[in-house]
Protein backbone atom coordinates (compact mmCIF):
# COMPACT_ATOMS: atom_id res chain seq x y z
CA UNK A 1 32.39 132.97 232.32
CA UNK A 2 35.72 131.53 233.58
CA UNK A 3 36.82 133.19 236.55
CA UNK A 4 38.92 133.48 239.54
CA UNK A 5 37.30 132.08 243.13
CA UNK A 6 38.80 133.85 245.89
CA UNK A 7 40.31 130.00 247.47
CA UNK A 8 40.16 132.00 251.45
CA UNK A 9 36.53 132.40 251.54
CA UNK A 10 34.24 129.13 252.09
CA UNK A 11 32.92 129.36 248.52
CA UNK A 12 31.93 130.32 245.89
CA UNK A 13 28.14 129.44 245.44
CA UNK A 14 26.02 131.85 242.39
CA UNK A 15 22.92 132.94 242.99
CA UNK A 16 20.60 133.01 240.45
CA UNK A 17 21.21 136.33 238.48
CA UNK A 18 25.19 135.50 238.85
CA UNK A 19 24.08 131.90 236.89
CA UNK A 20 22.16 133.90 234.27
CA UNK A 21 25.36 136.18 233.82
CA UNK A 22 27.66 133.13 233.29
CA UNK A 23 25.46 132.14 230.83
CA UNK A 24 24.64 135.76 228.89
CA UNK A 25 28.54 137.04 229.47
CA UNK A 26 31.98 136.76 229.60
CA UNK A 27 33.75 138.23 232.95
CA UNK A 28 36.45 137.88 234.73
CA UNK A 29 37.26 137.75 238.45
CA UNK A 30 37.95 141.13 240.08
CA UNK A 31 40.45 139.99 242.82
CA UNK A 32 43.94 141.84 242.39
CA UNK A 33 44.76 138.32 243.05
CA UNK A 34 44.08 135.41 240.57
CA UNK A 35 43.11 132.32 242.46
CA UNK A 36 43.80 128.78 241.60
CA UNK A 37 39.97 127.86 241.46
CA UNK A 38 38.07 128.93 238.33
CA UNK A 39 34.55 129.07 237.48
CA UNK A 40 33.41 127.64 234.53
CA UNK A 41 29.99 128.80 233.25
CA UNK A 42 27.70 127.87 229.80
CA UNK A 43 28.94 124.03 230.03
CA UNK A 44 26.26 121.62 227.97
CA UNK A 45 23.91 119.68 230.14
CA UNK A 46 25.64 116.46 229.80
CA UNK A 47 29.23 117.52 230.41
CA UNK A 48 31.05 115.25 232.93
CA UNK A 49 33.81 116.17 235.31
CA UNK A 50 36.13 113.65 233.22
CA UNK A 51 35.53 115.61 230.22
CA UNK A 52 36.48 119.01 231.66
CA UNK A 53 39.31 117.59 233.53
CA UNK A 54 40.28 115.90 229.66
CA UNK A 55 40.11 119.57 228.38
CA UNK A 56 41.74 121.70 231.03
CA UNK A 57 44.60 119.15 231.27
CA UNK A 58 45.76 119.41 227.81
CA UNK A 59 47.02 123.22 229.18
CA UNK A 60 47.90 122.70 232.58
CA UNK A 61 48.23 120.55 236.17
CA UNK A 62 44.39 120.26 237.19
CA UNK A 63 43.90 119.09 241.06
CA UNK A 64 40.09 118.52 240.87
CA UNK A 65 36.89 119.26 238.98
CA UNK A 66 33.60 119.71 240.33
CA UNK A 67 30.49 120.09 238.25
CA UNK A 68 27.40 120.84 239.71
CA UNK A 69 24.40 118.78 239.06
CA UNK A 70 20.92 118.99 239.60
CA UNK A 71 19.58 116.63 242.50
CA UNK A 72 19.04 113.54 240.94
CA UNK A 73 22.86 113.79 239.57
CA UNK A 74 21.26 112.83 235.58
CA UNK A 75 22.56 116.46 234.23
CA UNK A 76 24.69 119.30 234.85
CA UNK A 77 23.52 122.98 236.28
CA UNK A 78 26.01 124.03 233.20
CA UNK A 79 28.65 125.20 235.41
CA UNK A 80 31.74 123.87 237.36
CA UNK A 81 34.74 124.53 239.27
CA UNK A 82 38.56 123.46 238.39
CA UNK A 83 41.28 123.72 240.53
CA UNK A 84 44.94 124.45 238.53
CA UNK A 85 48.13 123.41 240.52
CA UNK A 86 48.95 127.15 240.45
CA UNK A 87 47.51 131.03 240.52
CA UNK A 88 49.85 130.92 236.90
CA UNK A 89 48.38 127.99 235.33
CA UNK A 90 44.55 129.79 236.21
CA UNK A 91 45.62 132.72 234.53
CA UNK A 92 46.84 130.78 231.57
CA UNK A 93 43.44 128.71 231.57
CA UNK A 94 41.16 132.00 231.39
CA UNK A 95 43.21 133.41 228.49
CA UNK A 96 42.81 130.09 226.29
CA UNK A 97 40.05 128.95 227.32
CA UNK A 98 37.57 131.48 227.51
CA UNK A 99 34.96 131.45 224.77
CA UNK A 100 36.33 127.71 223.95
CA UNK A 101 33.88 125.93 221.99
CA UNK A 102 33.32 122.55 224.34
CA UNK A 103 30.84 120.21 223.49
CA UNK A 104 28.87 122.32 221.96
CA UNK A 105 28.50 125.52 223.52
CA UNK A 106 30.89 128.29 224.16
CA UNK A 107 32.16 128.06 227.67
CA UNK A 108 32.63 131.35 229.81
């Protein structure tokens, strides 16, 4: 599931039933505004920020990547966060992106 992250609000942290529907679905953000910060859900296990910020700056200006590991830091949670230089670029990212195969798996 790529989608929008409201960037006012602290952020944006998934419980667990929001991780299993980034996994099981595609959806997008709600907000009447898109936000520069997307969520990127379904990523493999062993995906590195350097390889989404590879990816996502083939289409656009990325200003940081963040993917979330489990506590020893050996694997991703299989999701992330990018930032895109603009609300534009975000939009653009979720339209190509979404459903991208990605090192294996189908990101969402």
């Amino acid at each position: 599931m790529i989608i929008s992250v409201d960037h006012k609000s602290n952020q944006f942290e998934p419980n667990s039933q929001q991780q299993q529907q980034a996994t099981n679905s595609i959806a997008f953000s709600q907000h009447t505004k898109m936000s520069r910060v997307l969520f990127i859900g379904n990523l493999s296990y062993f995906c590195e920020e350097q390889h989404l910020w590879e990816l996502f700056s083939e289409y656009g200006c990325v200003e940081a990547v963040r993917v979330v590991q489990n506590v020893e830091k050996t694997k991703s949670l299989m999701y992330g966060f990018i930032t895109m230089s603009s609300n534009q670029e975000a939009a653009q990212m979720v339209d190509l992106l979404d459903g991208h195969l990605f090192m294996g798996r189908k990101i969402k």
